[in-house]
C-alpha atoms as a PDB file:
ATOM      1  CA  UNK A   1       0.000   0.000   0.000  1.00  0.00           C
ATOM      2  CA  UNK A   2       1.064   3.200  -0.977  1.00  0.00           C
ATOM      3  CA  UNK A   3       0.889   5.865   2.155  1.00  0.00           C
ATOM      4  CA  UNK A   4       0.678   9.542   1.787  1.00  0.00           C
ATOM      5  CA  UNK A   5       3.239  11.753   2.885  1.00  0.00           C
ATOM      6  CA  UNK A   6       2.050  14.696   5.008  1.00  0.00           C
ATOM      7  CA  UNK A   7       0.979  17.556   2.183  1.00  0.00           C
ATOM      8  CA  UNK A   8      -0.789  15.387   0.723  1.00  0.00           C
ATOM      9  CA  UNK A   9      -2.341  13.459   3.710  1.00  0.00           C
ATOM     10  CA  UNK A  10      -3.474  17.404   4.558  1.00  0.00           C
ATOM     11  CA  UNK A  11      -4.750  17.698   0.866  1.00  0.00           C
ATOM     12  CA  UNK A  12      -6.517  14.843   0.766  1.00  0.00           C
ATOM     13  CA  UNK A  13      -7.775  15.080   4.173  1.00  0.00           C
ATOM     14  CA  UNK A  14      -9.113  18.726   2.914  1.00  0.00           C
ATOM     15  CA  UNK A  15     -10.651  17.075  -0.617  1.00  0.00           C
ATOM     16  CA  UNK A  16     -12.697  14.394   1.559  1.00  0.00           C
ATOM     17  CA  UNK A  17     -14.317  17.675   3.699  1.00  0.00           C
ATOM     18  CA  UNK A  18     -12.349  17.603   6.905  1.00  0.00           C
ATOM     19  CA  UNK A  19     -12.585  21.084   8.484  1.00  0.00           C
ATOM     20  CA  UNK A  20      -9.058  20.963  10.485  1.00  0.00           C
ATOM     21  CA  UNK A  21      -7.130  20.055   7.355  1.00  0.00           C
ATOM     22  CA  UNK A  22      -9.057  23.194   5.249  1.00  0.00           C
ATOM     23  CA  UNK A  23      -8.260  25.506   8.130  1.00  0.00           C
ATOM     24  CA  UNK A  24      -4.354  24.182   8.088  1.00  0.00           C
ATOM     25  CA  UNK A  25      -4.799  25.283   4.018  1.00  0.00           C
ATOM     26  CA  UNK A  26      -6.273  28.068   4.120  1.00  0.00           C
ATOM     27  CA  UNK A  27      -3.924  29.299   7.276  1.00  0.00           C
ATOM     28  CA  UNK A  28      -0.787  28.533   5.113  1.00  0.00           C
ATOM     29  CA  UNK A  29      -1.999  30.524   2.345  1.00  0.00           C
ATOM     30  CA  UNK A  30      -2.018  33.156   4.233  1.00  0.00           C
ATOM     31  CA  UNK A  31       0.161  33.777   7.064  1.00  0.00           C
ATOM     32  CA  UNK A  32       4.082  32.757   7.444  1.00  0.00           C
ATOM     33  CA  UNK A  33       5.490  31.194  10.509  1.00  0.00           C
ATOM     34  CA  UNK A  34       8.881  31.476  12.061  1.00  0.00           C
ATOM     35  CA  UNK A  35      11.114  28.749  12.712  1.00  0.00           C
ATOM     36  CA  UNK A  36      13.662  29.776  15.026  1.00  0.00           C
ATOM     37  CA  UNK A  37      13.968  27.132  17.621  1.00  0.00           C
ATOM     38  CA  UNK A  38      15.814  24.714  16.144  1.00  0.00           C
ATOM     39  CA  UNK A  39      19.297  24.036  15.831  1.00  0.00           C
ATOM     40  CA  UNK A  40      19.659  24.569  12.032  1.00  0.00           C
ATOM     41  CA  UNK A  41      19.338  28.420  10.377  1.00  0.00           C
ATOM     42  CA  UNK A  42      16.244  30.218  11.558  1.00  0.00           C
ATOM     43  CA  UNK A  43      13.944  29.840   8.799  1.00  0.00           C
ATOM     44  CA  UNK A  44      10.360  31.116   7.919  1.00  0.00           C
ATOM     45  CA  UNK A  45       7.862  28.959   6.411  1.00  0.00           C
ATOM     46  CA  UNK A  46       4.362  29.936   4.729  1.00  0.00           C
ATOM     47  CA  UNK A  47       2.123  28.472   1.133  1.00  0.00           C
ATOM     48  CA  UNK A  48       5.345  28.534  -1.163  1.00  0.00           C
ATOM     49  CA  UNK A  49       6.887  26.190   1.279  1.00  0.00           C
ATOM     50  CA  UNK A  50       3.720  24.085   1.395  1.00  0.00           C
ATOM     51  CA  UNK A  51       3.157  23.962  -2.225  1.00  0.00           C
ATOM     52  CA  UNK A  52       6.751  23.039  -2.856  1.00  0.00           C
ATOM     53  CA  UNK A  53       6.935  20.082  -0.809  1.00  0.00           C
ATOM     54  CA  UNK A  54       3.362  19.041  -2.366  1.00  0.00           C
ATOM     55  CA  UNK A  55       4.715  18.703  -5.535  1.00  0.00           C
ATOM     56  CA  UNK A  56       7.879  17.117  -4.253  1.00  0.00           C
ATOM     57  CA  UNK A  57       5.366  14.629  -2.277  1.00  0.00           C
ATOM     58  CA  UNK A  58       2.743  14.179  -5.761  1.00  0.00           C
ATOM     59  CA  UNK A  59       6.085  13.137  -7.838  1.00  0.00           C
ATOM     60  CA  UNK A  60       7.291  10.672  -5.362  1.00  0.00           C
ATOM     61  CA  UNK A  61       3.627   9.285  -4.607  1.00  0.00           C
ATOM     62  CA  UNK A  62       3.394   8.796  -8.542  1.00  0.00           C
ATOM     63  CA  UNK A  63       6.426   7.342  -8.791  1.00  0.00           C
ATOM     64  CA  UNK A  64       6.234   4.955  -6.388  1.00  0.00           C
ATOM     65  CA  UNK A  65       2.536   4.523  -7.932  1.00  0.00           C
ATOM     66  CA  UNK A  66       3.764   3.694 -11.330  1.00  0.00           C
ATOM     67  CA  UNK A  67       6.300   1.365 -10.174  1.00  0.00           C
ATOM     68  CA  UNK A  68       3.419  -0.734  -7.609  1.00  0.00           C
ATOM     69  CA  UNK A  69       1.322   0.004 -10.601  1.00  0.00           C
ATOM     70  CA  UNK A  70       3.005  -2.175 -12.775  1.00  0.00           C
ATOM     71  CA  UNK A  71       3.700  -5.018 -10.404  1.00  0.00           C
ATOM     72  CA  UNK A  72      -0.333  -4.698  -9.714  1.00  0.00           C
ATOM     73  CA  UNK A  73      -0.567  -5.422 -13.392  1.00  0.00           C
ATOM     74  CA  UNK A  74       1.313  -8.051 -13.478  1.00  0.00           C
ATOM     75  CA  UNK A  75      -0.115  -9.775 -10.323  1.00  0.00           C
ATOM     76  CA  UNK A  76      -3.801  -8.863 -11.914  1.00  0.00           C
ATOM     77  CA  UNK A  77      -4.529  -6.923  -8.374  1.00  0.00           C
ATOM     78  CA  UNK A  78      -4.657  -3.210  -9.660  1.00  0.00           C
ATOM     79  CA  UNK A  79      -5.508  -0.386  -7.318  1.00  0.00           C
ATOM     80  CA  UNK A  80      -4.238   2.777  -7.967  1.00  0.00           C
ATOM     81  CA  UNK A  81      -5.023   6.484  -6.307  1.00  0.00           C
ATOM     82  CA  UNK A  82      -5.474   9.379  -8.506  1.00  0.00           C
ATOM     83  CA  UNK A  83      -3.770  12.664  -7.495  1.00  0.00           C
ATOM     84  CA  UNK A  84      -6.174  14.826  -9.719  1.00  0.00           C
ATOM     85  CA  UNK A  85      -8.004  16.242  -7.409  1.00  0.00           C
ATOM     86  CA  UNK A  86      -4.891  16.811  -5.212  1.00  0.00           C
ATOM     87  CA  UNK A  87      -2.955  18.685  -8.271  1.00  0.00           C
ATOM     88  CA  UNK A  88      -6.151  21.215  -8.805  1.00  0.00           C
ATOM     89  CA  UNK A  89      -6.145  22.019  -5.127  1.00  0.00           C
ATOM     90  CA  UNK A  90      -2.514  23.040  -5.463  1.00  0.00           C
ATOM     91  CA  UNK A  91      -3.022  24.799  -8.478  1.00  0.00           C
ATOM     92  CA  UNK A  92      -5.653  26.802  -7.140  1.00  0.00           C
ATOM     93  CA  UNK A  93      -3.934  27.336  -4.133  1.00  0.00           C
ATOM     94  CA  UNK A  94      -0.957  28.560  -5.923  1.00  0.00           C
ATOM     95  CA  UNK A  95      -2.909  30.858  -8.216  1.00  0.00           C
ATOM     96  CA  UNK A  96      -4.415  32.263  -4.861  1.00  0.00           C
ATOM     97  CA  UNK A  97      -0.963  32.966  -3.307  1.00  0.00           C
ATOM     98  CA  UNK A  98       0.164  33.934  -6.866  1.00  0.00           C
ATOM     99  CA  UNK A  99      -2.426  37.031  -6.831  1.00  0.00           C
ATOM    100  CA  UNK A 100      -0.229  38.261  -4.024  1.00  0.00           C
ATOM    101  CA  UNK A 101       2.491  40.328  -5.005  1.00  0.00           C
ATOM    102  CA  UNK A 102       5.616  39.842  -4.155  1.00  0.00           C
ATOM    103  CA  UNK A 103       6.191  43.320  -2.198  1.00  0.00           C
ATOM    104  CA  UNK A 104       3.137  41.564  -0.058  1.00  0.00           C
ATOM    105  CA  UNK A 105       4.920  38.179   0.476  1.00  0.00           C
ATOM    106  CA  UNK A 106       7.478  40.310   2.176  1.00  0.00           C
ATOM    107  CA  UNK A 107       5.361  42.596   4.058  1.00  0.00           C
ATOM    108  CA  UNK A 108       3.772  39.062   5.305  1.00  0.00           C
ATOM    109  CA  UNK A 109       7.603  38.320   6.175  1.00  0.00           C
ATOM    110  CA  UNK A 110       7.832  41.259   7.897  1.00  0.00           C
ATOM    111  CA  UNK A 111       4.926  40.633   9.793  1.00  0.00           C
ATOM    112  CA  UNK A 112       5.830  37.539  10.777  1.00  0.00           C
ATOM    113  CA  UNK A 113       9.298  38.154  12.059  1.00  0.00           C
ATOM    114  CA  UNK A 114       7.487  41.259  14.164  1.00  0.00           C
ATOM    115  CA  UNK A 115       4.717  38.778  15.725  1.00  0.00           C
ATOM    116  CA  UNK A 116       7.482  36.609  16.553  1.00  0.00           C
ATOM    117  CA  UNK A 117       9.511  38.930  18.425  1.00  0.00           C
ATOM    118  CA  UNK A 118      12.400  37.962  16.494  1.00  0.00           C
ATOM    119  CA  UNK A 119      14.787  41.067  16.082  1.00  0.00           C
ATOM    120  CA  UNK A 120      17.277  39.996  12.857  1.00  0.00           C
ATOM    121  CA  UNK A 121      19.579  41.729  11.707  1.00  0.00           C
ATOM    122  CA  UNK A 122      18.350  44.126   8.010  1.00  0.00           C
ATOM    123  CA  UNK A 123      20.953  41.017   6.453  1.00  0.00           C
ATOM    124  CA  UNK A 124      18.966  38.116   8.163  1.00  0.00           C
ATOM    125  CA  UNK A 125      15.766  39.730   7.356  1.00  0.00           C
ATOM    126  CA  UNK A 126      16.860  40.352   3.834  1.00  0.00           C
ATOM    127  CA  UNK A 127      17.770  36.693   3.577  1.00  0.00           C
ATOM    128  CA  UNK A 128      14.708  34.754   4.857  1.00  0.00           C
ATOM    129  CA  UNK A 129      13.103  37.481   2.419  1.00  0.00           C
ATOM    130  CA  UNK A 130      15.172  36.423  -0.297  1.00  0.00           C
ATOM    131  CA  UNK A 131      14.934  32.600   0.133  1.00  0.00           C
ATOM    132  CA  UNK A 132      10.711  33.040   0.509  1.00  0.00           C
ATOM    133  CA  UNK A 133      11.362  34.565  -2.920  1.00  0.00           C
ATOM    134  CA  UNK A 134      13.536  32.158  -4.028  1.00  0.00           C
ATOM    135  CA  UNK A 135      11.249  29.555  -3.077  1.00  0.00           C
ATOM    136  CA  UNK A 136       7.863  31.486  -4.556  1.00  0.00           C
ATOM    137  CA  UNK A 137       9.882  31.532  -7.937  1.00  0.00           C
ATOM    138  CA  UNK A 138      10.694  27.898  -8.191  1.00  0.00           C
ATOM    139  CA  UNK A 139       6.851  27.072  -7.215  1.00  0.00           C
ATOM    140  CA  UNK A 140       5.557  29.133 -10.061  1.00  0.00           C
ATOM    141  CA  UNK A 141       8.532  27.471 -12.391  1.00  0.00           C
ATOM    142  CA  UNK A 142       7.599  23.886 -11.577  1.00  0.00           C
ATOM    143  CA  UNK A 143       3.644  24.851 -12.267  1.00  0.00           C
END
């Protein structure tokens, strides 16, 4: 059995009507949060994040799908999970955040780092700034 990593476990969750996993969506296209506890670099994390480790999630699922797939064919037991439904919610989720501009992703940054308490430096700012952009860039590439 195939088992869904945790974007899409909240996507599918969200398709099938559960209201905590459409809250969790519509929170991370909205809002960023700061992760600053850790040992590794303080990072922020918000829907470009999500989306991006979606799609990273709906290529392994399919290709672990297409490989089970074909020894399902073979054996004569096929099952298989479509990731339709999961794809369009991305989409539209990225065309949502995509209506933002980018000035706004930062000033969401900004916000974030203020609600946090967090006092960087203009350079660390600038950076978590710069990788959220990074990040927004390669989203809208890989749709």
């Amino acid at each position: 059995k195939i088992i869904m990593e945790q974007a899409l476990d909240a996507l599918d969750r969200a398709i099938k009507g559960d209201p905590s996993a459409i809250s969790f969506l519509e929170r991370t296209a909205s809002i960023y949060v700061l992760d600053a506890a850790g040992p590794g670099p303080v990072r922020t994390y918000g829907c470009w994040d999500f989306i991006n480790q979606a799609l990273n999630e709906v290529e392994r699922y399919e290709a672990s799908s297409t490989s089970q797939f074909v020894q399902q064919l073979e054996s004569r037991s096929i099952s298989f999970i479509s990731l339709e439904n999961h794809a369009q919610l991305l989409a539209t989720m990225s065309l949502k955040a995509a209506y933002r501009s980018p000035k706004s992703d930062r000033m969401l940054i900004g916000t974030c780092l203020s609600n946090a308490r967090y006092h960087a430096s203009d350079d660390e700012a600038r950076a978590l700034i710069d990788d959220n952009c990074q990040t927004r860039q390669r989203v809208m590439g890989r749709i």
